[in-house]
Protein backbone atom coordinates (compact mmCIF):
# COMPACT_ATOMS: atom_id res chain seq x y z
CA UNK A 1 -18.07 14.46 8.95
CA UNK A 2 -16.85 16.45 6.16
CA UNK A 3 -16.73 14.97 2.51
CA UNK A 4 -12.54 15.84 2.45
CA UNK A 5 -12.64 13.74 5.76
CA UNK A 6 -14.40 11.10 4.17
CA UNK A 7 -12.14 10.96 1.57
CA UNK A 8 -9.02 11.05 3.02
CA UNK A 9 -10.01 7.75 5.30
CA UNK A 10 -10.78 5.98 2.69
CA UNK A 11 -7.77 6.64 0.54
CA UNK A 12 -5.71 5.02 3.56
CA UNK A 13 -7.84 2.15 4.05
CA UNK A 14 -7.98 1.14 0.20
CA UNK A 15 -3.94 2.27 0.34
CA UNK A 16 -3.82 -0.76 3.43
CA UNK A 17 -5.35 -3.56 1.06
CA UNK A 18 -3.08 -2.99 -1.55
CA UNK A 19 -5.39 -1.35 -3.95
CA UNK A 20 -3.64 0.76 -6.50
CA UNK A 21 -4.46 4.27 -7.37
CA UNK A 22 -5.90 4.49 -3.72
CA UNK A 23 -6.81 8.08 -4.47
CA UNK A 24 -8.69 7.78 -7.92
CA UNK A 25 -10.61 5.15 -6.67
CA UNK A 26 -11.68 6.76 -3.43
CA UNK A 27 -12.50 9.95 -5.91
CA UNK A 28 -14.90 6.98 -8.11
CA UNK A 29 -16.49 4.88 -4.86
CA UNK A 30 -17.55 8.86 -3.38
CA UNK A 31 -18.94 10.44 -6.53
CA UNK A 32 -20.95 7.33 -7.47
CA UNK A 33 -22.88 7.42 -3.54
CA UNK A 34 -23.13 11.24 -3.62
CA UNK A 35 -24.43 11.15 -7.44
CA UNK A 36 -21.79 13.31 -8.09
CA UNK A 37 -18.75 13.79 -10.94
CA UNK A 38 -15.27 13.05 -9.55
CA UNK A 39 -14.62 17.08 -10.67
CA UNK A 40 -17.49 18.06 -8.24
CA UNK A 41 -15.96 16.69 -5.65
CA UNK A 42 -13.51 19.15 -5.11
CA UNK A 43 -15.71 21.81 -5.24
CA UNK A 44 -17.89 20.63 -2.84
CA UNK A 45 -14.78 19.86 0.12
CA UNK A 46 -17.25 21.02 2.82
CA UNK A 47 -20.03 19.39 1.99
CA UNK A 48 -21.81 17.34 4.98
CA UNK A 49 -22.41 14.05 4.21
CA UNK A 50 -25.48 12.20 5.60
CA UNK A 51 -25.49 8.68 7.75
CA UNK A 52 -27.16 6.78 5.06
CA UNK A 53 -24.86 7.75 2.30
CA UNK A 54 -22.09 6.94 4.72
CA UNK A 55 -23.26 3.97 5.26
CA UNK A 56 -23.70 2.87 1.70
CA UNK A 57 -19.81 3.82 1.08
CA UNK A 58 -18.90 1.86 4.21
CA UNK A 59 -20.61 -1.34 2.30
CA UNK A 60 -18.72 -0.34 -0.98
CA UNK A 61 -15.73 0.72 0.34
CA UNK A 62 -15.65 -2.74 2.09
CA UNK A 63 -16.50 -4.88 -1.16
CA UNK A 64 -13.55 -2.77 -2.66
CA UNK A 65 -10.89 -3.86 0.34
CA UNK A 66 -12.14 -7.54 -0.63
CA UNK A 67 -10.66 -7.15 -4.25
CA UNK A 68 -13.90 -7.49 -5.72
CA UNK A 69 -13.46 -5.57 -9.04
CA UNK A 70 -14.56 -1.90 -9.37
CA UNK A 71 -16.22 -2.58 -12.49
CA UNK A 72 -18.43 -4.96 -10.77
CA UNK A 73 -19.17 -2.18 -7.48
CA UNK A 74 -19.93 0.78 -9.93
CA UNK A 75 -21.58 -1.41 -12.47
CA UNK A 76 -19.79 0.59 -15.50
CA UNK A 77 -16.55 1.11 -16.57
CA UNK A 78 -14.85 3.39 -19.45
CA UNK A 79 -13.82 1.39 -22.84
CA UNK A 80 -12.52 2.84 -26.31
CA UNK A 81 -14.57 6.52 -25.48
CA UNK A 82 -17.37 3.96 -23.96
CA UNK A 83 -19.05 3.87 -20.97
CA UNK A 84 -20.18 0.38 -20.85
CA UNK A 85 -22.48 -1.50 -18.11
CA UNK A 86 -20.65 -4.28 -16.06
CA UNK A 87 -22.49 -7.08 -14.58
CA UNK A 88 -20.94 -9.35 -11.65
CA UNK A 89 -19.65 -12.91 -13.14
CA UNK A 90 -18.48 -10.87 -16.32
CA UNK A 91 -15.04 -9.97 -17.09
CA UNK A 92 -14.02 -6.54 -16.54
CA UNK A 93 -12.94 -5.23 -19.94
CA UNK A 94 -9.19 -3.99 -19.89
CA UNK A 95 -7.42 -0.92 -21.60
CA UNK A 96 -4.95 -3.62 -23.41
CA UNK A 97 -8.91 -4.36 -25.30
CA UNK A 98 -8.65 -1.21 -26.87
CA UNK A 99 -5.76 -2.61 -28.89
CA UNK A 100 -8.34 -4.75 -30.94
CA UNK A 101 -10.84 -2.43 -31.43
CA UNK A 102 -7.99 -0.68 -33.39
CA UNK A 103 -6.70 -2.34 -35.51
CA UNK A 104 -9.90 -4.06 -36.49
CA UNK A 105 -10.81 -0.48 -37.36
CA UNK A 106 -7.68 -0.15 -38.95
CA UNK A 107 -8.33 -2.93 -41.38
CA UNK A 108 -12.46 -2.66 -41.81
CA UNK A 109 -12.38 -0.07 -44.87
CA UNK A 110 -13.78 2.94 -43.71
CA UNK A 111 -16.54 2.98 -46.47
CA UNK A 112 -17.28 -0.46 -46.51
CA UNK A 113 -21.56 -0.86 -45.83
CA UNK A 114 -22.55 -3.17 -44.54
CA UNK A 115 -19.90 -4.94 -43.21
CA UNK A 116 -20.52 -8.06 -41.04
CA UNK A 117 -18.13 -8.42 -37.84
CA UNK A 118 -18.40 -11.35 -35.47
CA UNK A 119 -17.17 -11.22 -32.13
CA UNK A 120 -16.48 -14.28 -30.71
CA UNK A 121 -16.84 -14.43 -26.75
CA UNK A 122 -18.62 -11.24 -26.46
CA UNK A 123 -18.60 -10.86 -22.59
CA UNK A 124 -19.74 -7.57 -22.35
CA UNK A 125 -19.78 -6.80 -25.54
CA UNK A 126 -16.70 -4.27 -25.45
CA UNK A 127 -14.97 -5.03 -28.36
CA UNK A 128 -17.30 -5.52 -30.51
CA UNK A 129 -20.21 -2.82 -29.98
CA UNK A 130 -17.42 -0.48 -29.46
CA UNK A 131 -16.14 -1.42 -33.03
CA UNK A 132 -19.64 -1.04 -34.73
CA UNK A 133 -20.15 2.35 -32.69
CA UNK A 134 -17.12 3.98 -34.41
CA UNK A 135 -17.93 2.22 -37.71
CA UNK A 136 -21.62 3.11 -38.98
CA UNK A 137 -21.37 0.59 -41.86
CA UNK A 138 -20.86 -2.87 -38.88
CA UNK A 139 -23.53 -4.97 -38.82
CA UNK A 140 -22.38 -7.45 -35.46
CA UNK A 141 -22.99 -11.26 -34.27
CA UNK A 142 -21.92 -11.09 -30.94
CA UNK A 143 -21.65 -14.23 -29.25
CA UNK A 144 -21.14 -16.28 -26.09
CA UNK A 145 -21.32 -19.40 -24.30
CA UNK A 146 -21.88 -17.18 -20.67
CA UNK A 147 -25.93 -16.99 -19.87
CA UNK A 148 -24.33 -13.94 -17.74
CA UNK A 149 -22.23 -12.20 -20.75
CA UNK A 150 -25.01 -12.67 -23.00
CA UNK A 151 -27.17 -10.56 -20.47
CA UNK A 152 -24.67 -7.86 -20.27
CA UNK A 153 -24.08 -7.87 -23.73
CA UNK A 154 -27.69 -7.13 -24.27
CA UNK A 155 -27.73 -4.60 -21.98
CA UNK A 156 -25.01 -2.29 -23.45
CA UNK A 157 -26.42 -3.52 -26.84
CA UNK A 158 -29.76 -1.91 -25.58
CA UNK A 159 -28.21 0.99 -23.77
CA UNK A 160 -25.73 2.02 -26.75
CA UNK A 161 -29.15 2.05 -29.15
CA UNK A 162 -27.68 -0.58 -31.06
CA UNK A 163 -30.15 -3.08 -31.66
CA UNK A 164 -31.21 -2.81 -35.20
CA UNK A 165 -27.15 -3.36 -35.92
CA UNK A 166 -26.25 -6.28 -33.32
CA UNK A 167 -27.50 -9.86 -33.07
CA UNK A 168 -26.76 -11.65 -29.43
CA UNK A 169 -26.44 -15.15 -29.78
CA UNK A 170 -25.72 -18.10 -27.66
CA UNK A 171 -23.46 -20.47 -28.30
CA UNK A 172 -19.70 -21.45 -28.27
CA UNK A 173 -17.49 -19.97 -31.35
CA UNK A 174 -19.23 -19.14 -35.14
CA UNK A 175 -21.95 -21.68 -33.97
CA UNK A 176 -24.59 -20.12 -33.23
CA UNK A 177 -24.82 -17.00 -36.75
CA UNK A 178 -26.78 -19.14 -39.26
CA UNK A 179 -24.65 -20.42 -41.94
CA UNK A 180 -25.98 -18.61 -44.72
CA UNK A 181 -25.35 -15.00 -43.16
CA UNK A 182 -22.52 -13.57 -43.95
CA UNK A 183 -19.37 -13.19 -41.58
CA UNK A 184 -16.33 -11.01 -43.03
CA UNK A 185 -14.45 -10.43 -39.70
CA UNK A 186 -13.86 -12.21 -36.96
CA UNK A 187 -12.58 -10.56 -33.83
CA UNK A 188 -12.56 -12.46 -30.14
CA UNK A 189 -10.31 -11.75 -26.78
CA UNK A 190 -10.48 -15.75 -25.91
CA UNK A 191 -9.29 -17.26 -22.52
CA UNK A 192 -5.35 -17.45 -22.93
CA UNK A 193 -3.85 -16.94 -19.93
CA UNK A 194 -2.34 -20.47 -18.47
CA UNK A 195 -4.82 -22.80 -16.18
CA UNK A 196 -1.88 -22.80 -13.67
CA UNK A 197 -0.78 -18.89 -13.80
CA UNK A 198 -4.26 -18.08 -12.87
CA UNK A 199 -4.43 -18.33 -9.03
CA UNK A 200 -0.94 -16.03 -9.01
CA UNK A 201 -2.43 -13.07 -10.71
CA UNK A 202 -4.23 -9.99 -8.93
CA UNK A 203 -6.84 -11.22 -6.34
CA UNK A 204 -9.34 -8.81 -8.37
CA UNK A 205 -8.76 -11.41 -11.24
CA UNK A 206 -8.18 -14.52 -8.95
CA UNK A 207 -10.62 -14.42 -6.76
CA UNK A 208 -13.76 -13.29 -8.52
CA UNK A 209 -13.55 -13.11 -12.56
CA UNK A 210 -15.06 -16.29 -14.21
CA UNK A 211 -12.75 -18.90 -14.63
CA UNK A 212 -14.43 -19.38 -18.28
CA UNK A 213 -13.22 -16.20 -18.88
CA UNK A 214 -9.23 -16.70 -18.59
CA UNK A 215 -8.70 -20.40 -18.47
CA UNK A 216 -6.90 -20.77 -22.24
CA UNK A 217 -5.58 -24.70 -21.11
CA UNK A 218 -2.39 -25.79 -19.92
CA UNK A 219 -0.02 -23.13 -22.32
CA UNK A 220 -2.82 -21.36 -23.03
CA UNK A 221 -3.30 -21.35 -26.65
CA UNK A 222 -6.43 -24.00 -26.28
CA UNK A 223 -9.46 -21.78 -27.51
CA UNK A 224 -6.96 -20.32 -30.24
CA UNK A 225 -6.44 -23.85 -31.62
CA UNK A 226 -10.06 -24.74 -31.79
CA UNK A 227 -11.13 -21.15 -32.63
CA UNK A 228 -8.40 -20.24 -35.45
CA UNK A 229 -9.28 -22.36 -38.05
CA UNK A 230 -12.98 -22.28 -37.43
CA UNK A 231 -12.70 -18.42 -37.93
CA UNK A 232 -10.30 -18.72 -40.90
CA UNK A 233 -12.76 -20.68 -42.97
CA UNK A 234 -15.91 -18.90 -42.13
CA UNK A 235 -14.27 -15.33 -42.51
CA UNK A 236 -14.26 -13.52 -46.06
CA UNK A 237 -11.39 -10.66 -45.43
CA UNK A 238 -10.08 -11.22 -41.73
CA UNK A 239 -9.22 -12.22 -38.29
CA UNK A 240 -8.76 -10.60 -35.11
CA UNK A 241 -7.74 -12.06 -31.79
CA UNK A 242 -6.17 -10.57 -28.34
CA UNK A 243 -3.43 -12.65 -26.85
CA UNK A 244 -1.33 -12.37 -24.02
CA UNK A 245 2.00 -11.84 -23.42
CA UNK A 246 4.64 -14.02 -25.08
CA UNK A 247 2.08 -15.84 -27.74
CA UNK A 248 2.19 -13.67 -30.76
CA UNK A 249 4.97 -15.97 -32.44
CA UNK A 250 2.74 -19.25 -31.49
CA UNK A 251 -0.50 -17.87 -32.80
CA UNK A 252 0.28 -16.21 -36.15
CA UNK A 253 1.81 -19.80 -36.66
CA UNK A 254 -2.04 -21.34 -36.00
CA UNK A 255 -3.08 -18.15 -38.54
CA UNK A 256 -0.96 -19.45 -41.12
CA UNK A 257 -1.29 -23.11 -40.87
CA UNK A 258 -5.50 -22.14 -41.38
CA UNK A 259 -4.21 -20.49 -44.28
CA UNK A 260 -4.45 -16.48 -43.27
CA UNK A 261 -1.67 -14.55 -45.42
CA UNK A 262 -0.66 -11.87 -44.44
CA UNK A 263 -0.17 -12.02 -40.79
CA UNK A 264 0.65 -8.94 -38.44
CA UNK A 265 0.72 -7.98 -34.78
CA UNK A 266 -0.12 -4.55 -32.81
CA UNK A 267 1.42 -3.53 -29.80
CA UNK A 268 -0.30 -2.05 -26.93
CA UNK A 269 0.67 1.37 -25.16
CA UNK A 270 3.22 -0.59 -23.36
CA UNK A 271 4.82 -2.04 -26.54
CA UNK A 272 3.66 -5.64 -25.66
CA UNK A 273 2.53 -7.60 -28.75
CA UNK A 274 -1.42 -7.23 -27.84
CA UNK A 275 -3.65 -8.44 -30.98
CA UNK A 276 -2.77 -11.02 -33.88
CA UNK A 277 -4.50 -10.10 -37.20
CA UNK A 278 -4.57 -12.29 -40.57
CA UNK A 279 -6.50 -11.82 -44.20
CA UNK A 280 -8.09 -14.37 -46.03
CA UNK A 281 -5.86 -14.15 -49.36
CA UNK A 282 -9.10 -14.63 -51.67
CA UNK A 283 -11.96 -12.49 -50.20
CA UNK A 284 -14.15 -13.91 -53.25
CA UNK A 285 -14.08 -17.51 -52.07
CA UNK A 286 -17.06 -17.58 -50.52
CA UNK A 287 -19.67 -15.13 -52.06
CA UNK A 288 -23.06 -14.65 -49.85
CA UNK A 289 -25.93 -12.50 -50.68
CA UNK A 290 -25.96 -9.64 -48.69
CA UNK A 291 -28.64 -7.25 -48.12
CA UNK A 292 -29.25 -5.16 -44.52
CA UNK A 293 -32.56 -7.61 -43.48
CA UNK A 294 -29.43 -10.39 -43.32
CA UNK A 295 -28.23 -9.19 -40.02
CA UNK A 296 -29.21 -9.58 -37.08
């Protein structure tokens, strides 16, 4: 059987379960069994292809028509000119992410070195690794409360060749980063999407991301009411978080009840309010020490 063949019955069979962008995906599950990129494909139409690597896209192809997440079948996924490693039990980072990486970069100052950046539920470590790869001067805490995030975190921290410039740590919010190193930004995608909205959304999300990973409470706004004000006093210039559709208004109110002034919001590419940013109005509050053996 011909790779076109191939190809074309698996377009209708992911097109059957409901999977969008049948095609693309067909293109991604092919070239990752053949070892191939998705451009090769087409000039290679009459390639054979052998029983084994059939039968290897028969058991992907499959694990795709379940809903399990790409991410998690190809084990990498593009993010903010990244190509990051994906473990299973790890949320899948999302193009709305990009939307924090920047406008943290759009408030870091370009020159600033060091600069310390925490991110606060790291998961794989997109936002923040991809933050200190297009910033030089970042010196990151990444952390996480996820034995499994931690372990992809590491990964891409390892793959990226960032480890003299990132610190994993375990642990739930600005625990775990000593308290005499130095934390100037704080940037975090928390759980926020409703406990009870969560079995309605796509079965990719339903079904197999971790439950840590998207349960924000009853409206919510939970982790942004215990994280808020935890990251507004430890911060010396900023905070960062992603939210979800609707809560902008609700969460620049918990930024300025912890006393962030000014407040702002980005939009992503679909003009949804995305990301919720506030400074600390007196950067010189809280003056640490800082010297490049600090961190990590």
């Amino acid at each position: 059987m011909s790779l076109v063949e191939i190809l074309t019955r698996t377009e209708a069979f992911l097109r059957e379960r409901g999977i969008d962008g049948p095609r693309r995906e067909s293109e991604l599950l092919l070239s990752h069994v053949l070892g191939l990129e998705r451009l090769q494909l087409y000039l290679s139409w009459d390639r054979p292809v052998t029983e084994a690597e059939r039968a290897t896209l028969r058991e992907l192809v499959a694990r795709r028509g379940r809903r399990e997440p790409l991410a998690w079948i190809l084990g990498t996924t593009g993010f903010h000119a990244l190509d990051l490693l994906v473990h299973r039990d790890v949320l899948v980072p999302r193009p709305d992410s990009e939307t924090l990486v920047d406008a943290a970069l759009e408030w870091i100052p370009k020159d600033a070195s060091p600069v310390y950046v925490a991110d606060i539920g790291s998961g794989t470590g997109a936002i923040g690794l991809a933050i200190a790869m297009a910033h030089p001067g970042v010196r990151l805490y990444a952390t996480d409360v996820s034995e499994a995030a931690l372990a992809n975190t590491r990964a891409n921290v390892a793959a990226l060749g960032l480890t003299e410039r990132v610190a994993v740590l375990a642990g739930p919010f600005l625990e775990p980063i000593p308290s005499k190193r130095p934390v100037e930004w704080v940037v975090s995608n928390p759980p926020y999407i409703p406990r009870k909205a969560i079995d309605g959304l796509m079965p990719e999300v339903a079904r197999f991301e971790p439950r840590l990973a998207l349960d924000g409470g009853p409206d919510g706004l939970d982790v942004y009411r215990a994280l808020i004000p935890l990251a507004a006093a430890r911060a010396t210039r900023g905070v960062l978080v992603e939210i979800g559709q609707g809560q902008a208004p609700r969460v620049l109110d918990l930024m300025r009840k912890a006393g962030l002034d000014p407040v702002q919001s980005w939009n992503d590419l679909a003009g949804i309010p995305r990301v919720v940013g506030g400074l600390v109005p007196d950067p010189s509050r809280l003056v640490v020490p800082r010297t490049d053996k600090e961190c990590p």
